[in-house]
PDB file of N, CA and C in Angstrom:
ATOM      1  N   UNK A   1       0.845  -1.168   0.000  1.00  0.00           N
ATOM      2  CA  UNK A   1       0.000   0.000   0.000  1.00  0.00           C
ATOM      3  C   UNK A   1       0.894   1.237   0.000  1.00  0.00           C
ATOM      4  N   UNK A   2       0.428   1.950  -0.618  1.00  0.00           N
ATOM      5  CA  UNK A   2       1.377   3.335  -0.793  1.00  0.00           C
ATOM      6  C   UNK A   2       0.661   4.771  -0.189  1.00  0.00           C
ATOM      7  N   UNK A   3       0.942   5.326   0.453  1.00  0.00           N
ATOM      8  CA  UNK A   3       1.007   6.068   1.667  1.00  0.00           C
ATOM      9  C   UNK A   3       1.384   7.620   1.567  1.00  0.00           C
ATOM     10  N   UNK A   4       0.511   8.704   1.436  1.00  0.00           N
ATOM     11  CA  UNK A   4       0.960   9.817   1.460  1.00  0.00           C
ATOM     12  C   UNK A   4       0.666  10.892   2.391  1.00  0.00           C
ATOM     13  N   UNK A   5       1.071  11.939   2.627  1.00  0.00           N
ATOM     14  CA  UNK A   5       0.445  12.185   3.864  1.00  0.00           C
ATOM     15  C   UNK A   5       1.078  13.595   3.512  1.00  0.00           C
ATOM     16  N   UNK A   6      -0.092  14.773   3.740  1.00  0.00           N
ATOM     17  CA  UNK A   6      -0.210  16.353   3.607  1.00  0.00           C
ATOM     18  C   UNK A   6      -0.996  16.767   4.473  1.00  0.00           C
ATOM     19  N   UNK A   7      -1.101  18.146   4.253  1.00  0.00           N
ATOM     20  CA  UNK A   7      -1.529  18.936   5.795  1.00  0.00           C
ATOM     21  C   UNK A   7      -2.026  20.023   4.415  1.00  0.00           C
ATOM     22  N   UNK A   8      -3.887  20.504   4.403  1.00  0.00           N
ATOM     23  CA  UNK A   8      -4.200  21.143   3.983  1.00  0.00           C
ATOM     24  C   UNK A   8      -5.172  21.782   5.240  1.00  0.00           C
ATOM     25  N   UNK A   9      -6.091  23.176   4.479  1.00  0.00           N
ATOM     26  CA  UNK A   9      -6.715  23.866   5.629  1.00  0.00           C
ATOM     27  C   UNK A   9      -7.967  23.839   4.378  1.00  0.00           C
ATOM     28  N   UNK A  10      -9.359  24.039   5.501  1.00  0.00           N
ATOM     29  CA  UNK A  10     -10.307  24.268   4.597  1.00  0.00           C
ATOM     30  C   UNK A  10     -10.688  25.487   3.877  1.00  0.00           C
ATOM     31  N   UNK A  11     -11.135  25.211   3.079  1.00  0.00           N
ATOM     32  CA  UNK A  11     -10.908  26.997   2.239  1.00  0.00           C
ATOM     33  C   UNK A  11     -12.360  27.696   2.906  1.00  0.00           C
ATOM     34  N   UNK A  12     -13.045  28.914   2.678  1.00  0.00           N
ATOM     35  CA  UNK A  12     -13.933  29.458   3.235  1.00  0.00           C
ATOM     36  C   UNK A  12     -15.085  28.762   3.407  1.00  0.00           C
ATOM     37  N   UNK A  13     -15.169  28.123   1.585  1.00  0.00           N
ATOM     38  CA  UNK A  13     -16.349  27.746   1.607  1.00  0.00           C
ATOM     39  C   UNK A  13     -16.829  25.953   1.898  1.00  0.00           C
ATOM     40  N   UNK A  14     -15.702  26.285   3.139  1.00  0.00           N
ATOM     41  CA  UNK A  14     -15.666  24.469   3.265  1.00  0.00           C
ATOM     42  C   UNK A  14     -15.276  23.524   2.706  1.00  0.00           C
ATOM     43  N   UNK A  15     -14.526  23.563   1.791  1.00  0.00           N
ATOM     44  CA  UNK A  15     -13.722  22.325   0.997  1.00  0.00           C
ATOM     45  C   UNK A  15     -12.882  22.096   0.942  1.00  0.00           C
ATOM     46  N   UNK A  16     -12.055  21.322   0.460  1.00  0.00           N
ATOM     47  CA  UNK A  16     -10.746  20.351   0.571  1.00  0.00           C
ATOM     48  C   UNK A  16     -10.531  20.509  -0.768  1.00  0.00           C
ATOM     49  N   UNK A  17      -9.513  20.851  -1.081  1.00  0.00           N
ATOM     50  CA  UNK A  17      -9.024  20.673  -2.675  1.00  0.00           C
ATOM     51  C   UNK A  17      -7.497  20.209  -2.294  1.00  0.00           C
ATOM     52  N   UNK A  18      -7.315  18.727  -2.698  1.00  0.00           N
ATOM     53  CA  UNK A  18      -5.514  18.383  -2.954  1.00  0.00           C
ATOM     54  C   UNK A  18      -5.395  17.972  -3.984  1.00  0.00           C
ATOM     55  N   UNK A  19      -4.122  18.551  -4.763  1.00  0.00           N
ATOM     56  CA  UNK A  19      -3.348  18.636  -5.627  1.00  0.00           C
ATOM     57  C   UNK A  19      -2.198  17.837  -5.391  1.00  0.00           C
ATOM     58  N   UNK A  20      -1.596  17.356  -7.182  1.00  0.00           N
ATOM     59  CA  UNK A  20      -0.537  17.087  -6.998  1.00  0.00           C
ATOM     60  C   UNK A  20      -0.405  15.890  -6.436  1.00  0.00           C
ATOM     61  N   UNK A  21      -1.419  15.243  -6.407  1.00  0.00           N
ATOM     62  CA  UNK A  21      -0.991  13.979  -5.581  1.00  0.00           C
ATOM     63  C   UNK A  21      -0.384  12.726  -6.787  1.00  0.00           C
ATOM     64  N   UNK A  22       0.486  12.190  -5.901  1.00  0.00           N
ATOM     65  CA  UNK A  22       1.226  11.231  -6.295  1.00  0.00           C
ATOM     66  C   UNK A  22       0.791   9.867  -6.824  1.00  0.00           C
ATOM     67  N   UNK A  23      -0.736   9.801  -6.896  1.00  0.00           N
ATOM     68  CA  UNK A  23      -1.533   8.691  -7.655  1.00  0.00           C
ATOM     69  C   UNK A  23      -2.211   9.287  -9.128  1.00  0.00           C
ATOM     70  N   UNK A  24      -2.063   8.023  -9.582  1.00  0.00           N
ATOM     71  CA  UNK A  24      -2.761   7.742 -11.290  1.00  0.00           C
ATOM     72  C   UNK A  24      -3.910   8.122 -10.986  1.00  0.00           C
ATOM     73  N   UNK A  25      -4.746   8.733 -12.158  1.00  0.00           N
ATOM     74  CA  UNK A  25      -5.629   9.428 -12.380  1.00  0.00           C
ATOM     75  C   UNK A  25      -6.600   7.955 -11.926  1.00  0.00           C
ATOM     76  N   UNK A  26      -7.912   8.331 -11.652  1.00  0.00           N
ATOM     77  CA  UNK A  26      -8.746   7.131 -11.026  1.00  0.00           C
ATOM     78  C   UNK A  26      -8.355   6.212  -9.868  1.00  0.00           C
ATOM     79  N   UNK A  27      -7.266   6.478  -9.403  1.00  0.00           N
ATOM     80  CA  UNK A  27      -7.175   5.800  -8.375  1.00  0.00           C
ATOM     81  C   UNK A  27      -7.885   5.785  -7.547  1.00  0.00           C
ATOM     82  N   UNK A  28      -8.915   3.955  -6.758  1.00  0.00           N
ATOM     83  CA  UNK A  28      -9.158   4.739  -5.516  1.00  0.00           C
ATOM     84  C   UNK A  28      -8.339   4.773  -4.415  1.00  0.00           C
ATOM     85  N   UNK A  29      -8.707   6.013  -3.531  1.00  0.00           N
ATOM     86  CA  UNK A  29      -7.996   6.219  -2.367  1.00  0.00           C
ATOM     87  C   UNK A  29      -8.970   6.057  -1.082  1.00  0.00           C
ATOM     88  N   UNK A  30      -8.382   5.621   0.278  1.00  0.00           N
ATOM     89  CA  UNK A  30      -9.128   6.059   1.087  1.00  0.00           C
ATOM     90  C   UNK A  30      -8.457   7.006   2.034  1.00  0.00           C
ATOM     91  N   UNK A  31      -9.600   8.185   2.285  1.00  0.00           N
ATOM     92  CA  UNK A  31      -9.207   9.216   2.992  1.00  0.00           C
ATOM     93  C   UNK A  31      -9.418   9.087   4.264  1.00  0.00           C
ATOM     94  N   UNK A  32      -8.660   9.918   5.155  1.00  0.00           N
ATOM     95  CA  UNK A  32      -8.611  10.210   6.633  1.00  0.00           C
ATOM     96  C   UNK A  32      -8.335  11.442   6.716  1.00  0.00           C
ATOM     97  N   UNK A  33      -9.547  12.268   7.435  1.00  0.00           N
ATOM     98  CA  UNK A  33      -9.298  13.683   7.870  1.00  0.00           C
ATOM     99  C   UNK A  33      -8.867  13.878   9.202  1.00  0.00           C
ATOM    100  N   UNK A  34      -8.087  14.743   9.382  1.00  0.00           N
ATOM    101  CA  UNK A  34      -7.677  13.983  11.415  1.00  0.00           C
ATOM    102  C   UNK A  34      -7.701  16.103  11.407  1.00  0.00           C
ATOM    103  N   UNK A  35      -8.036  16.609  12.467  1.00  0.00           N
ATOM    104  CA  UNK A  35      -8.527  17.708  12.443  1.00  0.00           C
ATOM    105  C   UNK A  35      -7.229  18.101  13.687  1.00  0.00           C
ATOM    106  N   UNK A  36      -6.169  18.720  12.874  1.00  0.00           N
ATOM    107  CA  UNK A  36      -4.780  19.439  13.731  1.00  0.00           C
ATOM    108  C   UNK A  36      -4.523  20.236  14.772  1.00  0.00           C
ATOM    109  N   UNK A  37      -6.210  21.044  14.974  1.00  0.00           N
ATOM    110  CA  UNK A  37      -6.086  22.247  15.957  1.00  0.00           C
ATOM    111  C   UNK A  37      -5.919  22.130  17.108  1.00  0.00           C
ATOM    112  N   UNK A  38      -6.414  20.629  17.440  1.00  0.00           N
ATOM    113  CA  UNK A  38      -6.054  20.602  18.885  1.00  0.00           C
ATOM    114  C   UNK A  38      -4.517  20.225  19.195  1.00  0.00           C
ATOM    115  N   UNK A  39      -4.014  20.738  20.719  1.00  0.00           N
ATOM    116  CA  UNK A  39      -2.963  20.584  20.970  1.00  0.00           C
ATOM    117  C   UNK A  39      -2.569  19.349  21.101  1.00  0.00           C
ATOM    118  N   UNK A  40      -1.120  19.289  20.687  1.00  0.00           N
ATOM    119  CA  UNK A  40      -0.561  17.992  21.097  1.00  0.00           C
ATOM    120  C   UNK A  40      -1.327  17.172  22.495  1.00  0.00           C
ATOM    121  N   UNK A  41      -0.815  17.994  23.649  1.00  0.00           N
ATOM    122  CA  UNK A  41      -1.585  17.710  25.045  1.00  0.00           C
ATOM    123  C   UNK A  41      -2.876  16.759  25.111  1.00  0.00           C
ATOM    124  N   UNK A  42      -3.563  17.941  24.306  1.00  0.00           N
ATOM    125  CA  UNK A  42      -5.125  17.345  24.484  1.00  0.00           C
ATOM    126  C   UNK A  42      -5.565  16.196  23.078  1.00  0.00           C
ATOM    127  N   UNK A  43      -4.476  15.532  22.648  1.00  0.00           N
ATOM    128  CA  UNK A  43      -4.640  14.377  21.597  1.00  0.00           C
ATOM    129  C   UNK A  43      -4.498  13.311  22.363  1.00  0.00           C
ATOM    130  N   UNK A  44      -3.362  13.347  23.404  1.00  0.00           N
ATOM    131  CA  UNK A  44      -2.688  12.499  24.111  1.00  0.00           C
ATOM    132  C   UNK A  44      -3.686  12.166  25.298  1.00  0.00           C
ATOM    133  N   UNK A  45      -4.078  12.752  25.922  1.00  0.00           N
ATOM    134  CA  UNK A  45      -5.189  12.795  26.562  1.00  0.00           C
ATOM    135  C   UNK A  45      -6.437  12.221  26.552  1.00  0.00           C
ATOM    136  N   UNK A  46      -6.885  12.752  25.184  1.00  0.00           N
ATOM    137  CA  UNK A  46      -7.821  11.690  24.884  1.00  0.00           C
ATOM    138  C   UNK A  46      -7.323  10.252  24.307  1.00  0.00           C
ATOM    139  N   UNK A  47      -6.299  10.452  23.962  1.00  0.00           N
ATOM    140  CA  UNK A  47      -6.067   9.047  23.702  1.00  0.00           C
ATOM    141  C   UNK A  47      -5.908   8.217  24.644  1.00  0.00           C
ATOM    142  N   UNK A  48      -5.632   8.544  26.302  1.00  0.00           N
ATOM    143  CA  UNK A  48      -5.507   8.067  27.418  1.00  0.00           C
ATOM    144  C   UNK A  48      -6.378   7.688  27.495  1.00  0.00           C
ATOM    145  N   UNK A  49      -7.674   8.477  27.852  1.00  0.00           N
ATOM    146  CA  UNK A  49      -8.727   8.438  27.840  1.00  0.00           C
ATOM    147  C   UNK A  49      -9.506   7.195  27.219  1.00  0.00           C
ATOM    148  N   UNK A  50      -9.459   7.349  25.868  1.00  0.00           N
ATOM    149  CA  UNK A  50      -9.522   6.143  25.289  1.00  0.00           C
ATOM    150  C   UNK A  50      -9.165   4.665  25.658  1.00  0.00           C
ATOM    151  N   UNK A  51      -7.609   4.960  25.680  1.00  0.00           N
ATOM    152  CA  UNK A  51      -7.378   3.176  26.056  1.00  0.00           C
ATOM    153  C   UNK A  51      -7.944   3.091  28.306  1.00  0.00           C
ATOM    154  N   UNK A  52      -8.161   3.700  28.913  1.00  0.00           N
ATOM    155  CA  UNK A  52      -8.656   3.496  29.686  1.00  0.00           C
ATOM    156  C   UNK A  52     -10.415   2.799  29.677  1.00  0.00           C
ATOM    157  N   UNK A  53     -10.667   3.585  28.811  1.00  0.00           N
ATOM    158  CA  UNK A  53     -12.335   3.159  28.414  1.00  0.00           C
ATOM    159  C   UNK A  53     -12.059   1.249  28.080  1.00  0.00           C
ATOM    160  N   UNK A  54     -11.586   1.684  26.927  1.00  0.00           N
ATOM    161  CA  UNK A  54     -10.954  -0.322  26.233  1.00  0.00           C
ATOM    162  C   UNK A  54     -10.845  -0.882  27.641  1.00  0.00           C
ATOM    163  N   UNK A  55      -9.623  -0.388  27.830  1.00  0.00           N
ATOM    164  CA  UNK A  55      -9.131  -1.500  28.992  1.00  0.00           C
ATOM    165  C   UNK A  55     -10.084  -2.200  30.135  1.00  0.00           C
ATOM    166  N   UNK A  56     -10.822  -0.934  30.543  1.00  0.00           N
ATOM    167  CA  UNK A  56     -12.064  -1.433  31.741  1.00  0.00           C
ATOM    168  C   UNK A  56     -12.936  -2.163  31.252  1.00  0.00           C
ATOM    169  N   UNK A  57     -13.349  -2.465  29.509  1.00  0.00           N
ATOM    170  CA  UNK A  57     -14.412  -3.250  28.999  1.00  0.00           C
ATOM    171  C   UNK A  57     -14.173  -4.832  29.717  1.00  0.00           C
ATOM    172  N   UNK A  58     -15.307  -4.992  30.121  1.00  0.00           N
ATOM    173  CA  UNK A  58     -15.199  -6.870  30.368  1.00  0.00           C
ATOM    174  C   UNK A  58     -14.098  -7.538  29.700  1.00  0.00           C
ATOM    175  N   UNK A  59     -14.532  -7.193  28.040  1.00  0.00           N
ATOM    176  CA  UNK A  59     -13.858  -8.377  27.383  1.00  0.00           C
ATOM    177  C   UNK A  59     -12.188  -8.398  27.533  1.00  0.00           C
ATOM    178  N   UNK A  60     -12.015  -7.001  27.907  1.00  0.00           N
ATOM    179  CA  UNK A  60     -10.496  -6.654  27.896  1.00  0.00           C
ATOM    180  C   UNK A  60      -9.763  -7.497  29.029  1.00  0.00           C
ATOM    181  N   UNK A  61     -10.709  -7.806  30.087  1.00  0.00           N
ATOM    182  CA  UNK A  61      -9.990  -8.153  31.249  1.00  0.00           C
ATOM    183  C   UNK A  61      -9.672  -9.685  31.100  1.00  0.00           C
ATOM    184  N   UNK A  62     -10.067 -10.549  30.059  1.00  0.00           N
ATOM    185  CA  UNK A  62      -9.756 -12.048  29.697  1.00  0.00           C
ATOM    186  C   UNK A  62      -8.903 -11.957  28.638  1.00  0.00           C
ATOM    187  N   UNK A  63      -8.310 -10.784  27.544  1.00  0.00           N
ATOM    188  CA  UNK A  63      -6.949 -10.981  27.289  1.00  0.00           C
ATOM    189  C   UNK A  63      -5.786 -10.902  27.764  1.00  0.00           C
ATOM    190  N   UNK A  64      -5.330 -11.963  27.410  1.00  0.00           N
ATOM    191  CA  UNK A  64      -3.397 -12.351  28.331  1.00  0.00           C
ATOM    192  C   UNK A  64      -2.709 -11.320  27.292  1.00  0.00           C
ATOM    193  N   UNK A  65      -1.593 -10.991  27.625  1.00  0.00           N
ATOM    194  CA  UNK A  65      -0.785 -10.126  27.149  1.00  0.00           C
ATOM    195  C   UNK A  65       0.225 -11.171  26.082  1.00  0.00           C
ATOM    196  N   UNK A  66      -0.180 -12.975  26.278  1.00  0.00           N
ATOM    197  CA  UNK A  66       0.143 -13.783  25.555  1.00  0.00           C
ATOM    198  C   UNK A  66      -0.398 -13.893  23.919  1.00  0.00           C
ATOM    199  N   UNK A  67      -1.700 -13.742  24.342  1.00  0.00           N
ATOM    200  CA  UNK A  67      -3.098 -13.445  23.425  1.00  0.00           C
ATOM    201  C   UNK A  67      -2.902 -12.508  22.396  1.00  0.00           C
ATOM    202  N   UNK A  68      -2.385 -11.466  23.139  1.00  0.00           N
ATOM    203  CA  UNK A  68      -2.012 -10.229  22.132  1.00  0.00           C
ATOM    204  C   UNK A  68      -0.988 -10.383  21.524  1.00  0.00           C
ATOM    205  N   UNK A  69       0.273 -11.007  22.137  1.00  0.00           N
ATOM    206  CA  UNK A  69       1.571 -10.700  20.945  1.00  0.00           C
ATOM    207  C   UNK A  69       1.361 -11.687  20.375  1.00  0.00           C
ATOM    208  N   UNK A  70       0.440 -13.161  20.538  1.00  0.00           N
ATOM    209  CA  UNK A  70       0.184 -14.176  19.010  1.00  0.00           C
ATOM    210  C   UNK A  70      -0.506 -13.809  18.165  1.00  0.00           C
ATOM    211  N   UNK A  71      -1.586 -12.634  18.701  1.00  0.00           N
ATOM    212  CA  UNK A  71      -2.666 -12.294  17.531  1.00  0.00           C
ATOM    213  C   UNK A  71      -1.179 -10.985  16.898  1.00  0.00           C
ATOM    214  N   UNK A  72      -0.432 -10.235  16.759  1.00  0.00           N
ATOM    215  CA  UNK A  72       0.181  -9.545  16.660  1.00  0.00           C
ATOM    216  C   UNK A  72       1.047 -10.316  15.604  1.00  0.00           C
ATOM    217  N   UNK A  73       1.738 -11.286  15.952  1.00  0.00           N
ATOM    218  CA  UNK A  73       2.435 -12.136  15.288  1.00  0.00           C
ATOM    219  C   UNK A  73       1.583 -12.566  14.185  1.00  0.00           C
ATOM    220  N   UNK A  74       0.839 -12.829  14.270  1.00  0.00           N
ATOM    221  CA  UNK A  74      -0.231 -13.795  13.482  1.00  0.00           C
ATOM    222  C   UNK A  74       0.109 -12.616  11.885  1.00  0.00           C
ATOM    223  N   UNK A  75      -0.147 -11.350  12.282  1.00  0.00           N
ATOM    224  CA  UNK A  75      -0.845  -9.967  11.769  1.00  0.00           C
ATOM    225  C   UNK A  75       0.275  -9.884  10.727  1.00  0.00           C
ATOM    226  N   UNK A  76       1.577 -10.152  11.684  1.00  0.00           N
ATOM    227  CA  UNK A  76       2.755  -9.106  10.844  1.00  0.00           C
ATOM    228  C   UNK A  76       2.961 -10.181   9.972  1.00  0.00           C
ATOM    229  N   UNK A  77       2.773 -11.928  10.065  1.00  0.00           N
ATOM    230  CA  UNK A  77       3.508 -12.620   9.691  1.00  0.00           C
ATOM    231  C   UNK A  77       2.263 -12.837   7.846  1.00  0.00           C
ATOM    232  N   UNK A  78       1.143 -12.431   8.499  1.00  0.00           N
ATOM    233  CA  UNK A  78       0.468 -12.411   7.554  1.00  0.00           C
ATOM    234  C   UNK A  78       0.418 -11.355   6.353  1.00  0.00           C
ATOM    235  N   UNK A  79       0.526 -10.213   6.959  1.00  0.00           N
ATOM    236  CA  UNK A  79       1.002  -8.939   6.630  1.00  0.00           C
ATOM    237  C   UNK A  79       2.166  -9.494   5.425  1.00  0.00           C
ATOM    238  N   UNK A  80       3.082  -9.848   6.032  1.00  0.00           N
ATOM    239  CA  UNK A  80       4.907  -9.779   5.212  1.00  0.00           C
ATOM    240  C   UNK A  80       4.345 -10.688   4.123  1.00  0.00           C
ATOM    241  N   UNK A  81       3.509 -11.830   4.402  1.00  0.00           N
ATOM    242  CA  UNK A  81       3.760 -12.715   3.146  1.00  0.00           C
ATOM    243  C   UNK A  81       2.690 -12.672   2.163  1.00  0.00           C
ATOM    244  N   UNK A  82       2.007 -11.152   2.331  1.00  0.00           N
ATOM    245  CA  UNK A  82       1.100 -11.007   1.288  1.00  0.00           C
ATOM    246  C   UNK A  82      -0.359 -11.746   0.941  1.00  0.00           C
ATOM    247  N   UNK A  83      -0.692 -12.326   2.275  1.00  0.00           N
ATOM    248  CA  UNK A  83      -1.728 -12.980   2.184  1.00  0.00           C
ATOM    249  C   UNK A  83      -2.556 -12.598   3.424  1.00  0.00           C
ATOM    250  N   UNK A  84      -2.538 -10.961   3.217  1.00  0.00           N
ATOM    251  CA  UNK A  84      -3.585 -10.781   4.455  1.00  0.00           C
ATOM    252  C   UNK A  84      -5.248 -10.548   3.554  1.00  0.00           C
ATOM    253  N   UNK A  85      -6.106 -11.803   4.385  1.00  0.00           N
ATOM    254  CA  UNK A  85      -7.417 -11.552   4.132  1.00  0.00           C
ATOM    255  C   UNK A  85      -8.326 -10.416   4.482  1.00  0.00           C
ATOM    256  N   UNK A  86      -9.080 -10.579   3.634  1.00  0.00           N
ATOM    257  CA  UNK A  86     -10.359  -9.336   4.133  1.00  0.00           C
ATOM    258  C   UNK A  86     -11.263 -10.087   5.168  1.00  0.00           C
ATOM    259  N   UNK A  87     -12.153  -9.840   5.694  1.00  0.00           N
ATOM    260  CA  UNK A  87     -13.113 -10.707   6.653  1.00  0.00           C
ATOM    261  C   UNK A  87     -14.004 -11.299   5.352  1.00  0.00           C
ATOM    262  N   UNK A  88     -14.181 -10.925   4.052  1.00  0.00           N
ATOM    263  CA  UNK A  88     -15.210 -11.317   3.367  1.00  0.00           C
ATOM    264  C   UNK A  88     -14.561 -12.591   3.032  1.00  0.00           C
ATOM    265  N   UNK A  89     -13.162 -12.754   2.798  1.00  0.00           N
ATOM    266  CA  UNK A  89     -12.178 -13.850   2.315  1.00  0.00           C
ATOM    267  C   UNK A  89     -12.126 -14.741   2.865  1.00  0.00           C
ATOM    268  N   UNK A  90     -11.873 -14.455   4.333  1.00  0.00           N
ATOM    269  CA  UNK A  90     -11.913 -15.131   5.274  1.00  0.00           C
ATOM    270  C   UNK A  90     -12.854 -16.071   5.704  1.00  0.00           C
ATOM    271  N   UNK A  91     -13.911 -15.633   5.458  1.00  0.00           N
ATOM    272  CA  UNK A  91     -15.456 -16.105   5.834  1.00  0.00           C
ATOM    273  C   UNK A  91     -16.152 -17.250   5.038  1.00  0.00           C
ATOM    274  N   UNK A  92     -15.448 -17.251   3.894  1.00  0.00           N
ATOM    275  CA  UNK A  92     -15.753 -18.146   2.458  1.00  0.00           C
ATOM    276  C   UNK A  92     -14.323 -19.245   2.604  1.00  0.00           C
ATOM    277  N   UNK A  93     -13.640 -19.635   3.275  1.00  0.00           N
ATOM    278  CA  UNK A  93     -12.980 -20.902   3.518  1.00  0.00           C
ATOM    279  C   UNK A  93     -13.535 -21.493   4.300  1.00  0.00           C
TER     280      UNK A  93
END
C-alpha cells in the first residue's frame, strides 16, 4: 500500500481541494481527515482516555498479554507474506 500524507486547511467555503498527488488518475484512495487544531496535550489525553475506556471493557480483562503478541504475530507474519485476508475472504474458507 502506498502512503501519502499532507496537511491542507479548509478553504472558506468548506472544501478540501488536494493537488498534486502522487496517484494515477482514477485511483481509488481512502481518505482520513484527522482535524490538527487541537494541541498535542489534548490528543494524548484523549487518547488516554480512550485506552482506559478499552481496557475497563469486560472483554479486555480475559486478554493475556500472551493473546495479544500471538494475535500480533499472526498480523505481521500475515502482513509480510502477502496474504492478508479481508473478513469477506476469510469467511468463504
Amino acid at each position: 500500500m502506498n502512503t501519502y500524507k499532507t496537511y491542507a486547511q479548509i478553504d472558506a467555503s468548506g472544501r478540501l481541494v488536494l493537488e498534486g498527488l502522487p496517484f494515477s488518475a482514477g485511483s481509488l484512495l481512502e481518505i482520513l481527515v484527522v482535524d490538527q487544531s487541537h494541541q498535542p496535550e489534548e490528543r494524548v489525553e484523549s487518547w488516554r482516555a480512550l485506552m482506559r475506556h478499552v481496557q475497563g471493557l469486560p472483554q479486555s480483562q480475559t486478554i493475556s498479554d500472551e493473546v495479544i503478541a500471538a494475535e500480533i504475530e499472526a498480523e505481521r507474519y500475515e502482513t509480510m507474506s502477502g496474504k492478508l485476508l479481508t473478513p469477506q475472504a476469510n469467511s468463504s474458507s
